[in-house]
Protein backbone atom coordinates (compact mmCIF):
# COMPACT_ATOMS: atom_id res chain seq x y z
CA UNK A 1 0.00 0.00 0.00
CA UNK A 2 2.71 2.38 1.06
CA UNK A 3 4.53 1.87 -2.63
CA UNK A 4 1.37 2.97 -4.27
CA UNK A 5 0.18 5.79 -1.77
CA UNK A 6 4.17 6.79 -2.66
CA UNK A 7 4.09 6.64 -6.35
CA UNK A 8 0.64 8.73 -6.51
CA UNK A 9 2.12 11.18 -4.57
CA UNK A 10 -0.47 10.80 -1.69
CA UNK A 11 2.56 10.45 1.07
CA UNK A 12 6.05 10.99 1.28
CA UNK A 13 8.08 7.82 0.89
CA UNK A 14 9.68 7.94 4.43
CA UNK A 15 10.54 5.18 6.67
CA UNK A 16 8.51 7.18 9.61
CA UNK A 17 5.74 7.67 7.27
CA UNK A 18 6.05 4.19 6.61
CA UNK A 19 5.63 3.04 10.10
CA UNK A 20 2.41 5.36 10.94
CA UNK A 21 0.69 3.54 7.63
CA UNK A 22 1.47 0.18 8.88
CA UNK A 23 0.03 0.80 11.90
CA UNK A 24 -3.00 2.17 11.13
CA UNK A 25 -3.68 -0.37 7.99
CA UNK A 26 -3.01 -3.06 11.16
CA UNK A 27 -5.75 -1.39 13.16
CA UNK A 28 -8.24 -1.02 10.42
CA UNK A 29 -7.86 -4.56 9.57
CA UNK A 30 -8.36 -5.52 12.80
CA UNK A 31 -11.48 -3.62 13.28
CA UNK A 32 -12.38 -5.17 9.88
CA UNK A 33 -12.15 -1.33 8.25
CA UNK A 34 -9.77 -2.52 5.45
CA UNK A 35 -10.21 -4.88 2.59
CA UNK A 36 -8.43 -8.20 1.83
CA UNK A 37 -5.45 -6.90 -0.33
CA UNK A 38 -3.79 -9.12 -3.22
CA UNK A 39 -1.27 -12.00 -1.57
CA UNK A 40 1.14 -13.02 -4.30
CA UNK A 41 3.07 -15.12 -2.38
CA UNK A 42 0.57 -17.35 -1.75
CA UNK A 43 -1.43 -17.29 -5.46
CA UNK A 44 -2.44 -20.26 -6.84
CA UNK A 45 -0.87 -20.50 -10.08
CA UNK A 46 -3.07 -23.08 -12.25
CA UNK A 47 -1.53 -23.79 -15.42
CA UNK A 48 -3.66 -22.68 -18.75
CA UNK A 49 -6.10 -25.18 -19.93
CA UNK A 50 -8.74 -24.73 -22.94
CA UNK A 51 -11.56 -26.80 -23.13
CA UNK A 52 -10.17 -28.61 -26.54
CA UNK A 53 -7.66 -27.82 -29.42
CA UNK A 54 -10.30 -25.33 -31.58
CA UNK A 55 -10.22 -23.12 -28.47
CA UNK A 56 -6.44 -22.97 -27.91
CA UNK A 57 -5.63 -22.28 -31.61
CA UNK A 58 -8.30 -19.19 -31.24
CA UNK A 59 -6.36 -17.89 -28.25
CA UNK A 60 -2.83 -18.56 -29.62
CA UNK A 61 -2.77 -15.41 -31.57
CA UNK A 62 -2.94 -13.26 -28.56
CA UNK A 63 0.15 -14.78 -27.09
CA UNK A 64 2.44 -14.25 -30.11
CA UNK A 65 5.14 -11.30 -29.55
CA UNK A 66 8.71 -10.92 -31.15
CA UNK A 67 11.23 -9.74 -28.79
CA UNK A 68 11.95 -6.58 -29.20
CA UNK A 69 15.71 -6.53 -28.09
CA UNK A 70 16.66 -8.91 -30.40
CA UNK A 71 19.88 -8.04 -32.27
CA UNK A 72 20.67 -4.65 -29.84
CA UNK A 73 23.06 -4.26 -28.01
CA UNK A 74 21.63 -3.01 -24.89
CA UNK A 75 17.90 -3.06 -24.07
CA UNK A 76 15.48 -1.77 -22.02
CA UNK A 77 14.50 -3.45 -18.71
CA UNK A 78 12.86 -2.33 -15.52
CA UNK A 79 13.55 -3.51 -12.41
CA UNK A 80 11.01 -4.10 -8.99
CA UNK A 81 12.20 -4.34 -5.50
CA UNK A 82 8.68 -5.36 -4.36
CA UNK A 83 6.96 -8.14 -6.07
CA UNK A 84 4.05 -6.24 -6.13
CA UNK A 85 5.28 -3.11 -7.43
CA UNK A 86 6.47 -5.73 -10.49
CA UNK A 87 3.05 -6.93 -11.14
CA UNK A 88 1.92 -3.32 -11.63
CA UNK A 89 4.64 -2.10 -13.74
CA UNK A 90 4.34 -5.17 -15.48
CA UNK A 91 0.66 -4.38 -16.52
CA UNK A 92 1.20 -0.81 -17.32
CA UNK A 93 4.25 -2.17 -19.73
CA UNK A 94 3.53 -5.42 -21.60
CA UNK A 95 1.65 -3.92 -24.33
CA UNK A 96 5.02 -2.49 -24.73
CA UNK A 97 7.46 -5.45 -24.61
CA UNK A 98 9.37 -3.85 -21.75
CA UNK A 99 10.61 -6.69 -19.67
CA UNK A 100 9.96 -6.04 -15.56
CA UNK A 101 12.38 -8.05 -13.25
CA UNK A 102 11.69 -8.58 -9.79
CA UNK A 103 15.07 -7.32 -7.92
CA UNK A 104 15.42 -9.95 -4.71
């Protein structure tokens, strides 16, 4: 939450700020005044399935992308710190082809 509040501009990206923020998201949730957020470390990842092989040669089209760094010599990547933050940035940039790494 606090990456997000950050990047909007809504608070300052400070470790104090930080702090306050977790606590009171703790105490909302607590007093049930905060909503279930996303947990990607504990997704289920199912694998893709289609229901026979008509339906996964009409999808197959919307997978296919060339890499666009092929044959450069340097190339454009973005890196996360927060897994998180990499699902977001990895949404607002796929239609692009910019590759997002999560930075452990």
């Amino acid at each position: 939450m606090m990456y997000r509040l950050a990047v909007e501009g809504v608070l300052p990206h400070t470790p104090p700020m930080y702090r306050r923020l977790s606590s009171q998201l703790a105490q909302a949730r607590r007093e049930g005044r905060f909503p279930d957020l996303i947990d990607t470390v504990r997704e289920v990842h199912v694998p893709p399935a289609w229901t026979d092989a008509d339906a996964f040669v009409r999808e197959m089209p919307d997978w296919f992308r060339l890499d666009r760094t092929a044959g450069q010599r340097q190339a454009l990547s973005v890196a996360a710190e927060k897994d998180t933050l990499r699902q977001q940035l990895t949404g607002w940039l796929e239609f692009a082809g910019i590759p997002v790494r999560h930075r452990v």
